[in-house]
Structure formats: structure tokens, C-alpha cells
C-alpha atoms as a PDB file:
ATOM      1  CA  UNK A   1      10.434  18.177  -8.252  1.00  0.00           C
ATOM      2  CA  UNK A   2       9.474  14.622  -9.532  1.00  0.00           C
ATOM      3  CA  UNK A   3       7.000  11.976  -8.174  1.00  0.00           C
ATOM      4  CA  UNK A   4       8.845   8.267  -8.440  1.00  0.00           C
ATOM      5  CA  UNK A   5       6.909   5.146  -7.453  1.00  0.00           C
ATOM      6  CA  UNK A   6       9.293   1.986  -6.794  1.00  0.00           C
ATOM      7  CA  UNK A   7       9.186  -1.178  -5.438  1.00  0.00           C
ATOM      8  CA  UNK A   8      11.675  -2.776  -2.815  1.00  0.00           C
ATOM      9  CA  UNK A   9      11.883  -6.409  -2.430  1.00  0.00           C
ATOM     10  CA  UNK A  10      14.598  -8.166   0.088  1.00  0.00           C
ATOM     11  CA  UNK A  11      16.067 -11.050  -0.953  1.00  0.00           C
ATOM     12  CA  UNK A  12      14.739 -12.933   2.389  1.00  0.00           C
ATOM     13  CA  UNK A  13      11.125 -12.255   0.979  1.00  0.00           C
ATOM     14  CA  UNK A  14       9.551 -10.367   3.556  1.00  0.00           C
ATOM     15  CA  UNK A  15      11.874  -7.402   5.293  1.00  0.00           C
ATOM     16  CA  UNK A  16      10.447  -8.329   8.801  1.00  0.00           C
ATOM     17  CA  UNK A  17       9.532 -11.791  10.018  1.00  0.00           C
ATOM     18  CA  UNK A  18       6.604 -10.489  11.175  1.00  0.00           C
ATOM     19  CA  UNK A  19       5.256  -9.166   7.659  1.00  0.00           C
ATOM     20  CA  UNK A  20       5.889 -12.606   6.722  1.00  0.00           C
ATOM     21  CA  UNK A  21       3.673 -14.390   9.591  1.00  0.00           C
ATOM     22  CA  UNK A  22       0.640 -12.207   8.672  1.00  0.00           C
ATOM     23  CA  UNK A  23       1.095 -13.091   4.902  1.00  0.00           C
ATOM     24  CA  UNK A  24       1.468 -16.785   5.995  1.00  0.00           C
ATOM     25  CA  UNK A  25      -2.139 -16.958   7.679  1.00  0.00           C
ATOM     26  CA  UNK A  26      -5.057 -17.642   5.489  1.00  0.00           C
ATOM     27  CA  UNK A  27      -7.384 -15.210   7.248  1.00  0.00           C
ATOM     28  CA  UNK A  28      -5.036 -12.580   7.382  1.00  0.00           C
ATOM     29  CA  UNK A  29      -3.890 -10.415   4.281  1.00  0.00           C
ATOM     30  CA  UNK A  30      -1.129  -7.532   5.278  1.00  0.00           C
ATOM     31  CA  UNK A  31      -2.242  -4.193   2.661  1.00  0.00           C
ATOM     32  CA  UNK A  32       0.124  -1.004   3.754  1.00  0.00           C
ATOM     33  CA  UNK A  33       2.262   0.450   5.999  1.00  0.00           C
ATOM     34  CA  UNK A  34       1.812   4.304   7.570  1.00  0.00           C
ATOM     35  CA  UNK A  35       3.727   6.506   8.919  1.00  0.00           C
ATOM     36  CA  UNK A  36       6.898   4.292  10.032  1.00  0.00           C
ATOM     37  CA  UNK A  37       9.492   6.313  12.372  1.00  0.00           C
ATOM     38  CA  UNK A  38      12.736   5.223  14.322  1.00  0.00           C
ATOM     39  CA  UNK A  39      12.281   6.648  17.533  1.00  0.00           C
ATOM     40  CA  UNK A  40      15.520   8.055  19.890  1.00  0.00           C
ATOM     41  CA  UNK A  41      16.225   4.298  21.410  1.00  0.00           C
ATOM     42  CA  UNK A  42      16.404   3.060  17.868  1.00  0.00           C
ATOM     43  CA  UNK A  43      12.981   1.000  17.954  1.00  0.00           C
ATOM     44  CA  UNK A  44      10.404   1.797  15.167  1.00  0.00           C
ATOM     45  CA  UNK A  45       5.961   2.493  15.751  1.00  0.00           C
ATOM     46  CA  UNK A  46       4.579   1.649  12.662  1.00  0.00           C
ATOM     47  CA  UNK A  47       0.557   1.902  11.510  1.00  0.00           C
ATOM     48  CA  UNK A  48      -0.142  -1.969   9.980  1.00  0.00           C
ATOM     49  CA  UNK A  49      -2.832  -1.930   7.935  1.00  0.00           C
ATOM     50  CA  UNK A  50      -4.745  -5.468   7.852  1.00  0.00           C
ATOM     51  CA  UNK A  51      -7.473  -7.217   6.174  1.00  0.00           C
ATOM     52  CA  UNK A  52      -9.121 -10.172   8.133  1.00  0.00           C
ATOM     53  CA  UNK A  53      -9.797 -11.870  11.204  1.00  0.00           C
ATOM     54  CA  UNK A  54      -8.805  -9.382  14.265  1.00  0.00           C
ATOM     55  CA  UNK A  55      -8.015 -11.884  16.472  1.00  0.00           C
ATOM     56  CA  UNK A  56      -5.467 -13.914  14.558  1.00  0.00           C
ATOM     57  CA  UNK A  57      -3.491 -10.236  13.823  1.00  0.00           C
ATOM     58  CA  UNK A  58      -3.834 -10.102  18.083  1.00  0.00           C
ATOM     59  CA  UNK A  59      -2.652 -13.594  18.342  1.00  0.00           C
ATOM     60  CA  UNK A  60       0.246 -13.028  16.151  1.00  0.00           C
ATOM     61  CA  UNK A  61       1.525  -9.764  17.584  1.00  0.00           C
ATOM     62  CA  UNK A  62       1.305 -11.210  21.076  1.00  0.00           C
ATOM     63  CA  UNK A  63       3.601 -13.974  20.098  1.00  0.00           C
ATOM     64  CA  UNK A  64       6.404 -12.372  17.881  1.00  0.00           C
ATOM     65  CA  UNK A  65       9.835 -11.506  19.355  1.00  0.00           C
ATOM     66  CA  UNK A  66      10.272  -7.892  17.828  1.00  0.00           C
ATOM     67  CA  UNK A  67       6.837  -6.755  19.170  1.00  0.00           C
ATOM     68  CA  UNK A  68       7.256  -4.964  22.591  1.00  0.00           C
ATOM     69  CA  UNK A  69       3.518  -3.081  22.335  1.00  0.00           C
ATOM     70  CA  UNK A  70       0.795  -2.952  19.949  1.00  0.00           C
ATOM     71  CA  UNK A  71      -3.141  -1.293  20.177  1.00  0.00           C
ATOM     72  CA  UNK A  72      -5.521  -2.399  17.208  1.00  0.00           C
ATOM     73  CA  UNK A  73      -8.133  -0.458  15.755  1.00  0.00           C
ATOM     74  CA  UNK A  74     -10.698  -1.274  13.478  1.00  0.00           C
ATOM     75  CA  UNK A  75     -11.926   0.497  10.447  1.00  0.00           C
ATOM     76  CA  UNK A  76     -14.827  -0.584   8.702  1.00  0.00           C
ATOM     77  CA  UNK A  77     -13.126  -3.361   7.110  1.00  0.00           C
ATOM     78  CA  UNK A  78     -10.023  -3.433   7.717  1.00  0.00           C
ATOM     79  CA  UNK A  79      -7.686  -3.600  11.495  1.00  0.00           C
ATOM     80  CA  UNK A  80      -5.153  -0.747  11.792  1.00  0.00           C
ATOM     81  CA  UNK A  81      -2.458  -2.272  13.936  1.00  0.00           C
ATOM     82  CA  UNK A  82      -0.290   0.592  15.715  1.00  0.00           C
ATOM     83  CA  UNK A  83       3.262  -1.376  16.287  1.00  0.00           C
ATOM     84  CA  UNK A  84       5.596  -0.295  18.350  1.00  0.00           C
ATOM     85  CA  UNK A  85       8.815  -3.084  17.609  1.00  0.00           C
ATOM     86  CA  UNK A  86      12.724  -3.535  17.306  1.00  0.00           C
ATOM     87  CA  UNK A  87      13.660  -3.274  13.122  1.00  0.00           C
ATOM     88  CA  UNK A  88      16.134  -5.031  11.598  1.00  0.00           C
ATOM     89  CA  UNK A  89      18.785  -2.638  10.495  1.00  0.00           C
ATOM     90  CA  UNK A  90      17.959  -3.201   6.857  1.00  0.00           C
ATOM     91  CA  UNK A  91      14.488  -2.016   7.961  1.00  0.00           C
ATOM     92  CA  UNK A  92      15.647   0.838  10.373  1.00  0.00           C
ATOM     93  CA  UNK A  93      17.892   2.253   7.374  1.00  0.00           C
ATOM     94  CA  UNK A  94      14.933   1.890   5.077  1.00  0.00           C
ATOM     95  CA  UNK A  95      13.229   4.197   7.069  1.00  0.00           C
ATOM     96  CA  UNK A  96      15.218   6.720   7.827  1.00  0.00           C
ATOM     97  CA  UNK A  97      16.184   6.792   4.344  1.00  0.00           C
ATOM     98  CA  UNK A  98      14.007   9.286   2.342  1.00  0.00           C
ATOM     99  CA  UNK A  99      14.646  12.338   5.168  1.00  0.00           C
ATOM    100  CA  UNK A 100      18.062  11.648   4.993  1.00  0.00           C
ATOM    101  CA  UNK A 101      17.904  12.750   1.734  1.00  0.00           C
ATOM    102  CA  UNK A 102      15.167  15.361   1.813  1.00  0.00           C
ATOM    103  CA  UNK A 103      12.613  13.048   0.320  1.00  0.00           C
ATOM    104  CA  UNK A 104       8.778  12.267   0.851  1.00  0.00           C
ATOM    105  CA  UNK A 105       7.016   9.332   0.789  1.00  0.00           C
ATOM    106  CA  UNK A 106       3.798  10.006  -0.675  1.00  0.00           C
ATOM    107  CA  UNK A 107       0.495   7.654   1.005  1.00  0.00           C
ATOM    108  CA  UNK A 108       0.675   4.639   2.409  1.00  0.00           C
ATOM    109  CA  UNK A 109       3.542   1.752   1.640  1.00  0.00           C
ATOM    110  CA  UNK A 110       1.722  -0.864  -0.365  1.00  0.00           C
ATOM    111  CA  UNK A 111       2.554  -4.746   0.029  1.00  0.00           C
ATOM    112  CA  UNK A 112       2.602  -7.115  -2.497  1.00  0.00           C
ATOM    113  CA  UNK A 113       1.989 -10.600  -2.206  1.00  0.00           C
ATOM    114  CA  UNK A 114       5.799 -11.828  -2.328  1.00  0.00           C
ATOM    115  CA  UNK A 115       6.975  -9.311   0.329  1.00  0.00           C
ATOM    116  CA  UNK A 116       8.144  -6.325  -1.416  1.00  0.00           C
ATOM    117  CA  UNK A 117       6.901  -2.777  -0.111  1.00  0.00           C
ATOM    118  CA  UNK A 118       5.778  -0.718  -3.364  1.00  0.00           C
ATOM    119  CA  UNK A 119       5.886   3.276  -2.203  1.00  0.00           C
ATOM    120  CA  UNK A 120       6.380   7.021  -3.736  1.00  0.00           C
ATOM    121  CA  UNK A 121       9.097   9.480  -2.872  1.00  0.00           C
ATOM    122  CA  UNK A 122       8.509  13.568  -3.952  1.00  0.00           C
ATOM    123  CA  UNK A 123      11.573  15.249  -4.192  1.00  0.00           C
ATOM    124  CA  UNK A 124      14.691  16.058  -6.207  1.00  0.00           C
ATOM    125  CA  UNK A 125      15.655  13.923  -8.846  1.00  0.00           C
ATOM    126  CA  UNK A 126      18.953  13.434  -7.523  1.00  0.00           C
ATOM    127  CA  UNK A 127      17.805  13.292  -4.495  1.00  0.00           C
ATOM    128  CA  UNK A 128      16.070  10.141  -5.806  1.00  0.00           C
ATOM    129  CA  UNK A 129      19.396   8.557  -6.972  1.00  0.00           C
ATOM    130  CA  UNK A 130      21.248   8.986  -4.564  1.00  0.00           C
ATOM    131  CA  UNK A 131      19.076   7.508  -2.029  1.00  0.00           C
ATOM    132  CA  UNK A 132      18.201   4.643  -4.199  1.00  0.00           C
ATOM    133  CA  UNK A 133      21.907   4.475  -5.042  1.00  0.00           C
ATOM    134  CA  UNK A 134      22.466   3.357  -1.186  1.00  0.00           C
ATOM    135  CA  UNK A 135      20.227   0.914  -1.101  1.00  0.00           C
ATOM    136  CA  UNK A 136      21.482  -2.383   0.841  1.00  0.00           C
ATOM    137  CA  UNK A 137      23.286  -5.209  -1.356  1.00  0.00           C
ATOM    138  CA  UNK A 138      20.286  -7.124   0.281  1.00  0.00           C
ATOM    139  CA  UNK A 139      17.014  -5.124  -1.387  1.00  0.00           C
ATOM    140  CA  UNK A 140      16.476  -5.102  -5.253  1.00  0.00           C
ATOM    141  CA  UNK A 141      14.596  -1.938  -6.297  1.00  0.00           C
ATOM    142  CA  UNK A 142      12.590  -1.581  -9.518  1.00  0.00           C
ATOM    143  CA  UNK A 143      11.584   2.120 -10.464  1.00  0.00           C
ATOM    144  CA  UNK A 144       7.614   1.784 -11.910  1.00  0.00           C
ATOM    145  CA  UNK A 145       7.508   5.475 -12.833  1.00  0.00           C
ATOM    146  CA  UNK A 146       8.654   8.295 -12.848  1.00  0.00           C
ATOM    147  CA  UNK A 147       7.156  12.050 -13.465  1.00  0.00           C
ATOM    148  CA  UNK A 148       7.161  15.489 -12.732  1.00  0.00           C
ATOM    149  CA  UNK A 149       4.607  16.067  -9.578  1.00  0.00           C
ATOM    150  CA  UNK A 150       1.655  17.632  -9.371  1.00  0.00           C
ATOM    151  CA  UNK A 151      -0.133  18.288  -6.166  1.00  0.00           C
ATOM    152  CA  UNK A 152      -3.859  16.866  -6.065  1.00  0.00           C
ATOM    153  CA  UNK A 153      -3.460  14.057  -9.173  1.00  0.00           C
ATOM    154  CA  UNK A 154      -6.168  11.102  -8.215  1.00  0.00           C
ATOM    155  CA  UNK A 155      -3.111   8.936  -7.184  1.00  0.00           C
ATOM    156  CA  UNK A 156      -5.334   6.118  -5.841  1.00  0.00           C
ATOM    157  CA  UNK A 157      -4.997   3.982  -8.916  1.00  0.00           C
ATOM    158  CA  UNK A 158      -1.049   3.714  -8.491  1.00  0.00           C
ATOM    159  CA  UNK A 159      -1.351   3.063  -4.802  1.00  0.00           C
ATOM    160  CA  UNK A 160      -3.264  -0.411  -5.202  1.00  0.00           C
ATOM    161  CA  UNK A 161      -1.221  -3.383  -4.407  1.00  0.00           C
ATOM    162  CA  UNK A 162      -0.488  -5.868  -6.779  1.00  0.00           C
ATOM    163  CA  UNK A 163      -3.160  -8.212  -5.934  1.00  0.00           C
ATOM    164  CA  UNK A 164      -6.036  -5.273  -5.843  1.00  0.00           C
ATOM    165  CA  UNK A 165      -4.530  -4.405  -9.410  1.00  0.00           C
ATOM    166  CA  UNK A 166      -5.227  -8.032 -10.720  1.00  0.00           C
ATOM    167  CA  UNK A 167      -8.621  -7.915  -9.254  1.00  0.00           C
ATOM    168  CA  UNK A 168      -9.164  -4.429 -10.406  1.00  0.00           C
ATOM    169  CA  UNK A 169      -8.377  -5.453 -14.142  1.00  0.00           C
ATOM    170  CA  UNK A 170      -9.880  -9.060 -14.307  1.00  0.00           C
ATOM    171  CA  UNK A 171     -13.312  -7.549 -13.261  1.00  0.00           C
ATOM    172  CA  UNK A 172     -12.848  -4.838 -16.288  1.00  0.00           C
ATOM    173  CA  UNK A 173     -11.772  -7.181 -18.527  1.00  0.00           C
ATOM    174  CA  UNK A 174     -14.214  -9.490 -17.922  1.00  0.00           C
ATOM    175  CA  UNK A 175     -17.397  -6.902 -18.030  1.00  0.00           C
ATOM    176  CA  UNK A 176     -17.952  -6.475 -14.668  1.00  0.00           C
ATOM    177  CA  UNK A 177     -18.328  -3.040 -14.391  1.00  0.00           C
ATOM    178  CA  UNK A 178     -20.799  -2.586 -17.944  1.00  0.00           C
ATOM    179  CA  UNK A 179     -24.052  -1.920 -18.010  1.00  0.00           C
ATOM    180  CA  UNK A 180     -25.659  -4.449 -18.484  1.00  0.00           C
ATOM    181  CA  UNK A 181     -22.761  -6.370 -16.147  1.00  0.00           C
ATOM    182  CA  UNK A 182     -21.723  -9.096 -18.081  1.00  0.00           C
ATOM    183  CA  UNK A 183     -19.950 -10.511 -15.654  1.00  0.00           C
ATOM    184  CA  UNK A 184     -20.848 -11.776 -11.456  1.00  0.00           C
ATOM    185  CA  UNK A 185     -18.085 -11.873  -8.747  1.00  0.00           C
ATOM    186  CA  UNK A 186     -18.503 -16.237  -8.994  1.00  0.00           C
ATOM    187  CA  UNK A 187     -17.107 -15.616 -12.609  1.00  0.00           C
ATOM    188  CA  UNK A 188     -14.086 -13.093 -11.226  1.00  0.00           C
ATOM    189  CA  UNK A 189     -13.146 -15.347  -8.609  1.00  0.00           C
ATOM    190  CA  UNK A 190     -13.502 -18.577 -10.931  1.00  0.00           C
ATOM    191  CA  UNK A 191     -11.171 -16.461 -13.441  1.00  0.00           C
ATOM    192  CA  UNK A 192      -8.901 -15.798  -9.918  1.00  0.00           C
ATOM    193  CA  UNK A 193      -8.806 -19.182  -8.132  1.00  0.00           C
ATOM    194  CA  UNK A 194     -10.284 -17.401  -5.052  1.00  0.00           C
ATOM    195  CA  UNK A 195     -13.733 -17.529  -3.012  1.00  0.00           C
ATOM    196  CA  UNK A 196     -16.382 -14.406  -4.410  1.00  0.00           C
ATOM    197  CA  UNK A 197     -16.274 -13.108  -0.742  1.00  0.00           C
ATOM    198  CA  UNK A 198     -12.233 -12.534  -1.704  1.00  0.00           C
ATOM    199  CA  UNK A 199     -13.637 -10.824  -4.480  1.00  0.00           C
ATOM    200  CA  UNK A 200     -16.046  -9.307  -3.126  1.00  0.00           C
ATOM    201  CA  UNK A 201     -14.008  -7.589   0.019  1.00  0.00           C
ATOM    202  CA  UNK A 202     -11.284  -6.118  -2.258  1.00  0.00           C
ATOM    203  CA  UNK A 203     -13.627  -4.537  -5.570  1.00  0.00           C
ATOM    204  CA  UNK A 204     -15.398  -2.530  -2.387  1.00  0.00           C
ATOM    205  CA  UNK A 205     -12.164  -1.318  -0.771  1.00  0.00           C
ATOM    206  CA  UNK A 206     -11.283  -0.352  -4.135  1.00  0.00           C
ATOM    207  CA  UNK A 207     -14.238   1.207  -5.090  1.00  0.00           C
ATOM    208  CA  UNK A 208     -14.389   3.451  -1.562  1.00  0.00           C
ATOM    209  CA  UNK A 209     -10.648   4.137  -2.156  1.00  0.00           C
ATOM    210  CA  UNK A 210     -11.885   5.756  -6.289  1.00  0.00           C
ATOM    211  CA  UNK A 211     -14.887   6.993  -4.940  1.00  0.00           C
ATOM    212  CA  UNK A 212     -13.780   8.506  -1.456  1.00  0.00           C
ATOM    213  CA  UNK A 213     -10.818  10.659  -3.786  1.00  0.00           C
ATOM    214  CA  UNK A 214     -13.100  11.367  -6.593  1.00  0.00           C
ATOM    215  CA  UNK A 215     -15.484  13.447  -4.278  1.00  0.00           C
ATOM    216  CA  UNK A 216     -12.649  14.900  -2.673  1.00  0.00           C
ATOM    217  CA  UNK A 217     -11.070  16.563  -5.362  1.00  0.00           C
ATOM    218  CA  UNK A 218     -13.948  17.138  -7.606  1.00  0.00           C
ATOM    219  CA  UNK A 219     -17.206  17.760  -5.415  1.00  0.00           C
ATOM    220  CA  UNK A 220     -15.997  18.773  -1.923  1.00  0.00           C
ATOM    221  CA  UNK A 221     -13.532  21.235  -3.913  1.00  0.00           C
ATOM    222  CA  UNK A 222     -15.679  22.294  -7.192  1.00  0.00           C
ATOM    223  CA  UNK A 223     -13.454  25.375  -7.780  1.00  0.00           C
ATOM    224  CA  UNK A 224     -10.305  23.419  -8.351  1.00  0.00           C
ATOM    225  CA  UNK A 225     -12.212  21.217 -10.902  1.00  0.00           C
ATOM    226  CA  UNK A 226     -11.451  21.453 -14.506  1.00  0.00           C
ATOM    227  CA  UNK A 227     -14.155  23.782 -16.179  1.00  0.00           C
ATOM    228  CA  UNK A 228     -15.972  22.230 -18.917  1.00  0.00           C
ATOM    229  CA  UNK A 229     -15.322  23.318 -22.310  1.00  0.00           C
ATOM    230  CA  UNK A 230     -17.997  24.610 -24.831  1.00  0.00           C
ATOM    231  CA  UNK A 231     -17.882  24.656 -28.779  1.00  0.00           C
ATOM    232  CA  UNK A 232     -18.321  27.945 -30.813  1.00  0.00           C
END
């Protein structure tokens, strides 16, 4: 059984018009999808996870054709948007696709900033290829890796989107995170072209993301932690 991350991206940009609204808002930034299911009519419910202000995501979902119910919820800081809306039948066939072929998508579905979904499948190899095989003429796929899987790896690095990433590695890079810090979040978001509150925001979601799965796998369940290693 292999673990495959890839990235979709539709030639429209966005897959949904409605992906593309929130991304067009300056006080809105659209981070994953959960859990997305066709339902027996053919509509879709979808978890939306958001960062920003909760009543432009309200405003938006009240005014956009495919939405026929929605119910937000906010977590700490970020709005989880439970959709229930009409897909596109690119999107519909996108997610029906991995049981179709006996596949799992691993975590969230993570945006990046141009519109393409970046997700993991688990399953057979080719399993994989075949469903990636019958992928629509209209969505280029990119595979970003590939290996064998291996229940309870700290994933949470390969499940950042793209922009967390760049933020991620500029504040490495430019000594943020040494001690002494050699570096403040006005010099990350000079380095960035964005505000330090930008900055700010995303190095803490990140940071309760590494440190949430850290104490999960290693302190809340010790006996499944490597044992250390002595010299004789």
C-alpha cells in the first residue's frame, strides 16, 4: 500500500466559482477542504475551512448560486464553513473518485493560492493510476510524492499549503526560529510583501498544527515512541 500526495489544478483556476470568490476577497483566505461527499440527489456538503473575517465568508455564501444551505463555526482562528451546494460535474467526479477506486484521501484537501487542491490518496498503486489515469481533459495533476505508507508518520509538514510552506521556510531561512532569533515577523513579512499580522496568523497555525501532532504521537502515546539508544 503506498501514500501519494498530488496536486490538481483546473484549467479555469479555481474548480468552483465559489473557491474563487473567497480567494478574491482580501480578508478572506480559503485553507482546506474536509470530508466532501455527493449525497443521493447528486448535491455535495463539504467542511470549508477559512481564515478571516466571518462575516464576509457569511456574506459570500448567502449570495452564490450553488449554495442552497450553509452553518459556520468558528475555531479559534479559523471559520469552518459546513456547505451544503450543487458541484460542477468536474467537481462531483472528483469526489467520488478515490472510492471508486478503493482509495483514501488522507487529512484535509489543501488549497493553494492559484486554485489547485493539493491532497493524499492510501491505497494500491494501481489503484493510484488508474484513478489518476481518468482524470478530466480539464484538470492537470502533478504527483509530489510518492512512498510506501506508514500509519502514524508526523504528516503535518506535507499537508501545509503552498503559501504556509513559503512562510514556513522564509522564517527558517531567515533565523527566525534560533536562539538568539535573528530575525522579527516585520523582517518575514518585509522579505514576503505582506503585513506581520499575515505573518503572524499563519507561523501560529503552523506551529499548533507541529506542536498539536508532536504531543500526539510522542507524549500522549509514549509507548509507540522510538526508544532511545545507548552506547556500550
Amino acid at each position: 500500500m503506498i501514500f501519494a500526495t498530488i496536486v490538481h489544478k483546473h484549467s479555469d483556476g479555481w474548480f468552483q466559482s465559489l473557491g474563487a470568490r473567497f480567494s478574491n476577497c482580501d480578508d478572506v483566505t480559503p485553507i482546506a477542504l474536509h470530508s466532501p461527499q455527493i449525497l443521493t440527489d447528486g448535491t455535495a456538503v463539504v467542511l470549508y475551512e477559512l481564515a478571516g473575517a466571518r462575516e464576509t465568508v457569511r456574506s459570500i455564501l448567502e449570495t452564490a448560486e450553488s449554495t442552497t444551505d450553509f452553518r459556520l463555526i468558528q475555531k479559534r482562528d479559523t471559520i469552518i464553513a459546513y456547505i451544503h451546494f450543487q458541484p460542477t460535474p468536474v467537481v462531483a467526479g472528483m469526489i467520488q473518485s478515490p472510492a471508486a477506486y478503493g482509495l483514501l484521501v488522507d487529512g484535509p484537501i489543501r488549497f493553494h493560492d492559484d486554485g489547485g487542491v493539493e491532497l493524499s490518496l492510501i491505497g494500491r498503486e494501481e489503484a493510484i493510476q488508474r484513478a489518476l489515469a481518468a482524470t478530466p481533459d480539464t484538470v492537470s495533476t502533478t504527483i509530489k510524492r510518492v512512498d510506501q505508507y506508514a500509519p502514524g508518520q508526523l504528516e503535518t509538514i506535507a499537508t501545509l499549503s503552498e503559501r504556509q510552506r513559503e512562510v514556513l521556510g522564509v522564517a527558517h531561512k531567515l533565523g527566525y526560529y534560533e536562539q538568539p532569533r535573528r530575525a522579527t515577523y516585520d523582517d518575514i513579512a518585509t522579505q514576503l510583501g505582506c503585513t506581520k499580522a499575515n505573518v503572524g496568523d499563519t507561523l501560529r497555525r503552523i506551529e499548533n498544527a507541529l506542536i498539536n501532532e508532536i504531543v500526539q504521537e510522542r507524549i500522549d502515546h509514549p509507548s509507540e515512541a522510538p526508544t532511545a539508544r545507548h552506547r556500550t
